[in-house]
N, C-alpha and C. Protein backbone atom coordinates (compact mmCIF):
# COMPACT_ATOMS: atom_id res chain seq x y z
N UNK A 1 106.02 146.28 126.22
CA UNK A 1 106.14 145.85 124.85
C UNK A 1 105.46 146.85 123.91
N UNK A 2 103.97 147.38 124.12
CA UNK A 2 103.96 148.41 123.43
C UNK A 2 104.93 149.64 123.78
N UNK A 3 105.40 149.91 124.29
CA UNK A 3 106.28 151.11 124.00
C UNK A 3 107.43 150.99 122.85
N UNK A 4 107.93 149.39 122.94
CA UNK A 4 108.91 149.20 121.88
C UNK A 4 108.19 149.38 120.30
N UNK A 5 107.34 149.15 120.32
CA UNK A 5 106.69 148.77 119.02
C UNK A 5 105.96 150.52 118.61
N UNK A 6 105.09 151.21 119.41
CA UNK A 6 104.99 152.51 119.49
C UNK A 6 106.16 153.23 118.93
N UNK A 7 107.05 152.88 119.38
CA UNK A 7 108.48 153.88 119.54
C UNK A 7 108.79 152.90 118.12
N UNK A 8 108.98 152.29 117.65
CA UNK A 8 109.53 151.68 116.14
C UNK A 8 108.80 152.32 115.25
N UNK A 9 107.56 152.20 115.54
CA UNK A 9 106.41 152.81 114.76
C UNK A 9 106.87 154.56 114.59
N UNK A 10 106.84 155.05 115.40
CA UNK A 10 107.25 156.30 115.53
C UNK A 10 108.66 156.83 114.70
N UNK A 11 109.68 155.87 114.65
CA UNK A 11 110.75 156.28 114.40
C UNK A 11 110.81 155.97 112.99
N UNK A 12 109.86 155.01 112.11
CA UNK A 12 109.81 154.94 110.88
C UNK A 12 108.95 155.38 110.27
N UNK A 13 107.75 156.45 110.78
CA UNK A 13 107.38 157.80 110.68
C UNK A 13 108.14 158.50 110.56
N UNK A 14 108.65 158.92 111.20
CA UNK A 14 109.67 160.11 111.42
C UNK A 14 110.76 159.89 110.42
N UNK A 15 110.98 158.67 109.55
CA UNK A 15 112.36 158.60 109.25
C UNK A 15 111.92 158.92 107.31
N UNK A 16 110.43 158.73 107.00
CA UNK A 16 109.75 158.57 106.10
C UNK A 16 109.65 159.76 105.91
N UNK A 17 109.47 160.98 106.89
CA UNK A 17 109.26 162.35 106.81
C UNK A 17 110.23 163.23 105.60
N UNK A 18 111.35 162.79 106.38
CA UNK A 18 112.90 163.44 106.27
C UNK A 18 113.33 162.75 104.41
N UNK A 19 112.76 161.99 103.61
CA UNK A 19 112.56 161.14 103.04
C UNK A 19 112.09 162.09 101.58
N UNK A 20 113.65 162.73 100.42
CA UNK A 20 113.16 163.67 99.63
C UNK A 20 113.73 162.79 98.28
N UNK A 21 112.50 163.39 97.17
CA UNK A 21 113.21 162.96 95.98
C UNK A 21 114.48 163.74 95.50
N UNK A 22 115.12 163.23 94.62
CA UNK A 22 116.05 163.67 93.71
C UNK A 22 115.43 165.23 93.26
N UNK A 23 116.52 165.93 92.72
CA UNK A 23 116.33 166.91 91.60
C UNK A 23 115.36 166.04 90.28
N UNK A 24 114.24 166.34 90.08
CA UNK A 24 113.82 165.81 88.57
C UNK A 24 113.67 166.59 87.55
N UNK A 25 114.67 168.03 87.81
CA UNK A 25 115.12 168.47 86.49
C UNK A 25 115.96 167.93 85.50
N UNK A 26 115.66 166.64 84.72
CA UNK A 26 116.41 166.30 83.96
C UNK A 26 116.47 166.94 82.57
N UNK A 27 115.14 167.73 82.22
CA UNK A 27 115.34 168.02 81.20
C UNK A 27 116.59 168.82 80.17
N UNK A 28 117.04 168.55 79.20
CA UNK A 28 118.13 169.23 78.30
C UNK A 28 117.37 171.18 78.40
N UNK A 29 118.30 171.50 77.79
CA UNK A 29 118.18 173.21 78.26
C UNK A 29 118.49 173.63 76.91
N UNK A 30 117.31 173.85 76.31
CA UNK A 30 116.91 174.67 75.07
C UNK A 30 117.60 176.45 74.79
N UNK A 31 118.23 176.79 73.76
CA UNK A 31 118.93 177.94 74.30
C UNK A 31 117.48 178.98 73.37
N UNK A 32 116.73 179.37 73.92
CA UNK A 32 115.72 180.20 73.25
C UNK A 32 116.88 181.78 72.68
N UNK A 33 117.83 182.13 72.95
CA UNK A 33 118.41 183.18 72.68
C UNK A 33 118.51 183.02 70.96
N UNK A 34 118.68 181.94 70.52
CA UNK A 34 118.67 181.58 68.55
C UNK A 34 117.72 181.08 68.47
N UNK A 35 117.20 181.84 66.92
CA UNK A 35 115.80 181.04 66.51
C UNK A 35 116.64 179.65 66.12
N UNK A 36 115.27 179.32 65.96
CA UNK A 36 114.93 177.66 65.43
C UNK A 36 116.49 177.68 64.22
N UNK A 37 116.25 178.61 63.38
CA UNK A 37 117.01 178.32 62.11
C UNK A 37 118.35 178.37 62.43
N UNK A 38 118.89 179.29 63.55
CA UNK A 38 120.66 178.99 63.83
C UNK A 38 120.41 177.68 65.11
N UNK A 39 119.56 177.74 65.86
CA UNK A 39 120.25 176.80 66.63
C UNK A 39 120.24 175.30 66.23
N UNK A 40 119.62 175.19 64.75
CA UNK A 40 119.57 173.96 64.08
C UNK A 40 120.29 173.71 63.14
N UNK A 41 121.01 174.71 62.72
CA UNK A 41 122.36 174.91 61.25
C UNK A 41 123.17 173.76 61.70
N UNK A 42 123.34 173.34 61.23
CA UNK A 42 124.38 172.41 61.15
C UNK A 42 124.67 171.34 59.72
N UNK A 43 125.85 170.69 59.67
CA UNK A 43 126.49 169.09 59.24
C UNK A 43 125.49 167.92 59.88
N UNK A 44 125.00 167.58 59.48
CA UNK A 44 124.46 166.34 60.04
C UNK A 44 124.63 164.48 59.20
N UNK A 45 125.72 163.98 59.34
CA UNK A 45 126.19 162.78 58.64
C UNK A 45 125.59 161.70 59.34
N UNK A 46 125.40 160.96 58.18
CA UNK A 46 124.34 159.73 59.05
C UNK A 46 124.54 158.75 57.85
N UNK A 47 123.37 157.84 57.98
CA UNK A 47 122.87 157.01 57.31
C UNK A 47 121.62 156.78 56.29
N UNK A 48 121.53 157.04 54.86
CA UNK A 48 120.44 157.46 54.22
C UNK A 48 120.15 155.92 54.04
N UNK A 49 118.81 155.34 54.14
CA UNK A 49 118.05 154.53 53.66
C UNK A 49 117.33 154.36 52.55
N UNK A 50 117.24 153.70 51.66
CA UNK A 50 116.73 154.12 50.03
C UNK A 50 115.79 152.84 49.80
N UNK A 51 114.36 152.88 50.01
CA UNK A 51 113.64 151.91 49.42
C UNK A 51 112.46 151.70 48.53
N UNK A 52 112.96 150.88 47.36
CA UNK A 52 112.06 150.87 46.81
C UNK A 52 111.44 149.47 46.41
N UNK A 53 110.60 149.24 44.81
CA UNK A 53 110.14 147.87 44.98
C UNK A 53 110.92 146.49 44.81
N UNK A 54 112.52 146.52 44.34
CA UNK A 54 113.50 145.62 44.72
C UNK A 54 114.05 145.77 46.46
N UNK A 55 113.80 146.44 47.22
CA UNK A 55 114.35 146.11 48.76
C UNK A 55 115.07 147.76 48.98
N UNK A 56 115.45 147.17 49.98
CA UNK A 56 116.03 148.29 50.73
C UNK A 56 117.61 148.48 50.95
N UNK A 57 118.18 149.38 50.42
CA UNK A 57 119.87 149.61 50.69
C UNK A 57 120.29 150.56 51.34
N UNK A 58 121.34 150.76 51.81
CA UNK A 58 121.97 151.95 52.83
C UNK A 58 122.98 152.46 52.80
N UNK A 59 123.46 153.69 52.72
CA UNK A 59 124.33 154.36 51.86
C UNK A 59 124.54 155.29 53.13
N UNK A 60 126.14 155.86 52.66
CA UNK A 60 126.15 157.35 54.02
C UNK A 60 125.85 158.38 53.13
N UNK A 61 125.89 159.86 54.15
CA UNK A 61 125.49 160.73 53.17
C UNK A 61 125.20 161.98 54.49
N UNK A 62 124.67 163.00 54.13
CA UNK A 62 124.71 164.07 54.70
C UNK A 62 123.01 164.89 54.86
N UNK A 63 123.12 165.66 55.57
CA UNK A 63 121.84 167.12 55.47
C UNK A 63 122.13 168.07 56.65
N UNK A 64 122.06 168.74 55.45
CA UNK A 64 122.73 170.17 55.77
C UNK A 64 121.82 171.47 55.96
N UNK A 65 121.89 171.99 57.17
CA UNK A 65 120.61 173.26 57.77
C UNK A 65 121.11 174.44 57.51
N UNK A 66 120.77 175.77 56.86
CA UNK A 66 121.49 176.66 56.91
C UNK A 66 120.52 177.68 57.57
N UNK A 67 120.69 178.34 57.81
CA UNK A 67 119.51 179.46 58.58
C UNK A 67 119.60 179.98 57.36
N UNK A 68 117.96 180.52 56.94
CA UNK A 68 117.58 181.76 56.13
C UNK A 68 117.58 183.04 56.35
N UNK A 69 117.35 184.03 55.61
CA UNK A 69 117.07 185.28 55.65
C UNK A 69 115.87 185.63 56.59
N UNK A 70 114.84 184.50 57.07
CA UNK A 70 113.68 184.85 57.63
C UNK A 70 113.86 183.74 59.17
N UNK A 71 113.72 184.25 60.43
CA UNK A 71 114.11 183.70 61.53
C UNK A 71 113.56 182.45 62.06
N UNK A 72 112.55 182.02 60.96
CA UNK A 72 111.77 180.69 60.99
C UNK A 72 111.92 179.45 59.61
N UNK A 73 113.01 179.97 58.86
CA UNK A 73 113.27 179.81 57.84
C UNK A 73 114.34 179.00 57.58
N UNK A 74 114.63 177.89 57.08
CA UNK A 74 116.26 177.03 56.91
C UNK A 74 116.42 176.60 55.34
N UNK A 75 117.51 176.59 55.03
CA UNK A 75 117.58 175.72 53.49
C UNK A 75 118.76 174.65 53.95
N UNK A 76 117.67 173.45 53.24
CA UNK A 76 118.08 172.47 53.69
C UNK A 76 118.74 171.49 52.46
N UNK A 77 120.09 170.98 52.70
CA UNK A 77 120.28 170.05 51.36
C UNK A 77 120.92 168.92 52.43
N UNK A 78 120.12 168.04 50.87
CA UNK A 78 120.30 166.85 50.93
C UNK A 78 121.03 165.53 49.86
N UNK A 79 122.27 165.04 50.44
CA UNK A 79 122.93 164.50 49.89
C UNK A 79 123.31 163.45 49.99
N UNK A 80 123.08 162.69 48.75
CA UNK A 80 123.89 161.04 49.09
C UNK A 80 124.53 160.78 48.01
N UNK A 81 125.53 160.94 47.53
CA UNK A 81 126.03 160.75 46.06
C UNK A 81 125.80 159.65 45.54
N UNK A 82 126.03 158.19 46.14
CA UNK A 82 125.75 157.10 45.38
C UNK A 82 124.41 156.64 44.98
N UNK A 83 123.00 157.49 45.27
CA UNK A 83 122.14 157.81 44.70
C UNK A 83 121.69 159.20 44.12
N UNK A 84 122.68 159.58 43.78
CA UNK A 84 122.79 160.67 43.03
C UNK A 84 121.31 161.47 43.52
N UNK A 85 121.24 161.64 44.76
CA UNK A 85 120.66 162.68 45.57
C UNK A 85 121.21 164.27 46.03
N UNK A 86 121.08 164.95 45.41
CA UNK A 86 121.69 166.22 45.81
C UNK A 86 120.67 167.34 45.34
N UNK A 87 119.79 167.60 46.45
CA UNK A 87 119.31 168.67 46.42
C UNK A 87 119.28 169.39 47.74
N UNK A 88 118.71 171.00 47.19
CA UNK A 88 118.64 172.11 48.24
C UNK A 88 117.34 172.82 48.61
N UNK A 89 116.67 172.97 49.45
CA UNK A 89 115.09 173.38 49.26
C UNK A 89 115.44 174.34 50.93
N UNK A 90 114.12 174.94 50.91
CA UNK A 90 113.87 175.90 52.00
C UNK A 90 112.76 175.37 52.76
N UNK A 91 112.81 175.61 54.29
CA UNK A 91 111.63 175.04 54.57
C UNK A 91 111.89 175.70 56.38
N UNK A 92 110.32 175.56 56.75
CA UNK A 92 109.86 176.04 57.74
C UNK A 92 110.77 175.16 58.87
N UNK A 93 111.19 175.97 59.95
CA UNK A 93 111.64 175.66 60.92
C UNK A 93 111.43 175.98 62.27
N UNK A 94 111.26 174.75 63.77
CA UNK A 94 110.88 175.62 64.97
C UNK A 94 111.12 174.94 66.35
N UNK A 95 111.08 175.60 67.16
CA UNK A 95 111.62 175.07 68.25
C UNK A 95 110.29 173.56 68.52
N UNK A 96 111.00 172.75 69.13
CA UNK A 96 109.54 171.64 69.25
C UNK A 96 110.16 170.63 70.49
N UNK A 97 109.76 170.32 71.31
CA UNK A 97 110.20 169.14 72.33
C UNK A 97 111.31 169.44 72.58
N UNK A 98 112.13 170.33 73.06
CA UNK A 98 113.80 170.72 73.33
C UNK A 98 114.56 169.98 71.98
N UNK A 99 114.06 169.95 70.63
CA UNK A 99 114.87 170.29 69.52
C UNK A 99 114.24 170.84 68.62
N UNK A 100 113.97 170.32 67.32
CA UNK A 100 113.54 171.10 66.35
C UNK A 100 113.06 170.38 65.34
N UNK A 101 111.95 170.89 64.73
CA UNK A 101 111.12 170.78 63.45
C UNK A 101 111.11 171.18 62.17
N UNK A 102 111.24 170.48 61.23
CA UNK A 102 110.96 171.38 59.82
C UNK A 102 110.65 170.41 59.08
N UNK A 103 110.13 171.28 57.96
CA UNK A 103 109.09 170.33 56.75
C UNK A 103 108.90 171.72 55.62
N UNK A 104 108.45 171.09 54.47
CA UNK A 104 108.01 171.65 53.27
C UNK A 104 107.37 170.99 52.66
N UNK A 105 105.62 171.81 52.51
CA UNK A 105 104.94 170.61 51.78
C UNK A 105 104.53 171.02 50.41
N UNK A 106 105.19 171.97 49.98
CA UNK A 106 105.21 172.84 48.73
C UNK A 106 105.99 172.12 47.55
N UNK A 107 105.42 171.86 46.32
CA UNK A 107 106.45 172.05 45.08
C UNK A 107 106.67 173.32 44.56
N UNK A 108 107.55 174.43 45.21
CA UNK A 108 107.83 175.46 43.85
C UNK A 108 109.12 175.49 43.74
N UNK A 109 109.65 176.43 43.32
CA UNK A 109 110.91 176.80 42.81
C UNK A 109 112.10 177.15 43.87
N UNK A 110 111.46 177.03 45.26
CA UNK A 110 111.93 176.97 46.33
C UNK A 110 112.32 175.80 46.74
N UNK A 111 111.43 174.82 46.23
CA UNK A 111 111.96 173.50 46.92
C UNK A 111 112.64 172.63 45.65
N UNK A 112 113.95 172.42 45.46
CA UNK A 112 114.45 171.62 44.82
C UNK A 112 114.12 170.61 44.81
N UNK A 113 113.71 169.86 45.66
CA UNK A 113 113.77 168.74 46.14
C UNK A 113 112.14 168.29 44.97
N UNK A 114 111.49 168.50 44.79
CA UNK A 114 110.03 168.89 44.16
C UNK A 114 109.24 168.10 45.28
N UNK A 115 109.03 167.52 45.74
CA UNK A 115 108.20 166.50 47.00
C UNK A 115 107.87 167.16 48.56
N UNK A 116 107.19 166.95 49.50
CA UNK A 116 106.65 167.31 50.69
C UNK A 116 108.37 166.84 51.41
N UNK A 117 108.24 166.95 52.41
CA UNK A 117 109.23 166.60 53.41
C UNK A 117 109.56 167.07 54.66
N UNK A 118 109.60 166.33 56.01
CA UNK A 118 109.77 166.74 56.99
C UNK A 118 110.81 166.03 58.09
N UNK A 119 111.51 166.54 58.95
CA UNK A 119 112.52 166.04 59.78
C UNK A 119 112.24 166.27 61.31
N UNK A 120 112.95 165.97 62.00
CA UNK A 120 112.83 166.25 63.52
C UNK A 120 114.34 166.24 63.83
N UNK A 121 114.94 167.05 64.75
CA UNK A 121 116.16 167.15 65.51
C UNK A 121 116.00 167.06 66.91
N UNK A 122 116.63 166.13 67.44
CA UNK A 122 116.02 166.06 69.07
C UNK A 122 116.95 167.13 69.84
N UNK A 123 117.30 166.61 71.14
CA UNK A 123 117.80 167.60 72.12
C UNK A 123 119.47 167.20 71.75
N UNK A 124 119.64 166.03 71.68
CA UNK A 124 121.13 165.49 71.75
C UNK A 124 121.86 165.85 70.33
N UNK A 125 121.07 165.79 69.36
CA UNK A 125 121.54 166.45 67.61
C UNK A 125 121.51 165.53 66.90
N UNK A 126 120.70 164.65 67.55
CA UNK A 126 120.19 163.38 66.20
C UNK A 126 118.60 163.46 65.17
N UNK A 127 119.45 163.53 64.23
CA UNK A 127 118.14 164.08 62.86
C UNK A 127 117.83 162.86 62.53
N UNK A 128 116.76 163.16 62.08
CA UNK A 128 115.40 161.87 61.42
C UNK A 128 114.72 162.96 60.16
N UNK A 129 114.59 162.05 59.03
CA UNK A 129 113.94 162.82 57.79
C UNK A 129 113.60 161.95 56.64
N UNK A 130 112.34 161.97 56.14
CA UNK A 130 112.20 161.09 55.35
C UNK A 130 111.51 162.20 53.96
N UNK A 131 111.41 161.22 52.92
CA UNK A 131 110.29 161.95 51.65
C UNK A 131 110.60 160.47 50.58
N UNK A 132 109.54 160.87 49.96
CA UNK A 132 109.20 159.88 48.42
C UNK A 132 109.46 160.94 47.24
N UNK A 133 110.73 160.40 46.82
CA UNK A 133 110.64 160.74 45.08
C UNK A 133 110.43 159.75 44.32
N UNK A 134 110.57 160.37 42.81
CA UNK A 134 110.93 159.64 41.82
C UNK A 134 112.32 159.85 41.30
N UNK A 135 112.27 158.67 40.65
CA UNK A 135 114.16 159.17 40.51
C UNK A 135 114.13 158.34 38.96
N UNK A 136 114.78 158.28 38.17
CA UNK A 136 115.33 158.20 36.93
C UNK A 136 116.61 157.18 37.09
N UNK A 137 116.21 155.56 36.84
CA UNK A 137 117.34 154.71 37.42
C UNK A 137 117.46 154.30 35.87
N UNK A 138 118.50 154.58 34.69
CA UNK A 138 118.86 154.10 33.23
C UNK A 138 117.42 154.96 32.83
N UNK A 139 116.68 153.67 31.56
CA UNK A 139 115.56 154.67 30.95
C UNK A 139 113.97 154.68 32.05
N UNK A 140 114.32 154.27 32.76
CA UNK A 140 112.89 153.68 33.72
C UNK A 140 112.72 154.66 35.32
N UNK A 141 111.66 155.54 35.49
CA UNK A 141 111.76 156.12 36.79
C UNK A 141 111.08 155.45 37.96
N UNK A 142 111.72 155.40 38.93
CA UNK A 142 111.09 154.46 39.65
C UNK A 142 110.74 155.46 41.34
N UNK A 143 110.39 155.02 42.10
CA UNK A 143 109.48 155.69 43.49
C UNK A 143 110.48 155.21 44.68
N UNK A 144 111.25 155.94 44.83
CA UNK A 144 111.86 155.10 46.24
C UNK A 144 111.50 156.34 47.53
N UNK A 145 112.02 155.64 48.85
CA UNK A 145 111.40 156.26 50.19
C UNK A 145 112.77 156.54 50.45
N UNK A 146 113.10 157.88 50.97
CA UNK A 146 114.28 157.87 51.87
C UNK A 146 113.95 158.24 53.10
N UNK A 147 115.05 157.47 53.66
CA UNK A 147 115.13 157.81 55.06
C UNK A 147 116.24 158.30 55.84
N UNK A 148 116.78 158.99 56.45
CA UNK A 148 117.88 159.42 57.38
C UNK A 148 117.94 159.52 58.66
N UNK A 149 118.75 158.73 59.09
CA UNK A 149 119.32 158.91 60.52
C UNK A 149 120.53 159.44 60.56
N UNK A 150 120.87 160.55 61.30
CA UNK A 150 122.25 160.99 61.31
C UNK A 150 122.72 162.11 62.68
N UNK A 151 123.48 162.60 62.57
CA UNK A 151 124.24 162.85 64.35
C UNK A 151 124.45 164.12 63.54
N UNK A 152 124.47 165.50 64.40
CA UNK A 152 125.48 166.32 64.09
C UNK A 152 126.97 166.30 64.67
């Protein structure tokens, strides 16, 4: 009887050995050959979020990456017509978590936009971006938050 039990023992040793994980290269594959600023150019259509101290509404709308003249560099516009959002600003861009980063925390003559602002692009080409303006709604300016979710 111990030999049966020895020998079971043995064979689910042995079987535990042989016993491999998966590939756990899942990660997405970053193309380092383009800076930050082309491999992030794009159309990106989504969903702009607009809130201020009456609530929150949701509108479609766009943001748009263009690579700059400088290889860390993008100009970025941002558009939602039915809040008469349309501006264009420049801003730092970079590789980050297998997608990409950018922000501007400058008011000059570079940034249309006049406010700070920053986004994230993941691996799959879904953008996230928010900022606080003021905006001019009839004679009264008021503070709203935007937000964007959108796909390239």
């Amino acid at each position: 009887m111990k030999k049966y039990i020895f020998s079971a023992i043995a064979a689910l040793a042995l079987s535990c050995t042989f016993v491999a994980c998966g590939d756990d290269n899942d990660d997405p594959v970053i193309n380092y050959d383009k800076t930050a600023a082309q491999g992030s150019a794009g159309t990106y259509s989504g969903t702009w979020t607009r809130t201020g101290d009456d609530g929150s509404e949701t509108y479609s709308g766009t943001v748009t990456l263009a690579a700059g003249s400088e290889a860390n560099v993008t100009n970025v516009t941002f558009s939602c017509p039915e809040t008469s959002l349309d501006a264009t600003s420049i801003a730092n861009v970079w590789h980050a978590n297998y997608g990409y980063q950018f922000f501007n925390q400058t008011a000059s003559d570079a940034n249309k936009l006049g406010v700070a602002f920053s986004g994230r692009i993941d691996e799959n080409g879904n953008m996230t971006t928010s900022f606080t303006i003021s905006q001019k709604v009839g004679r009264k300016n008021y503070e709203f938050k935007y937000e964007f979710i959108g796909k390239k």
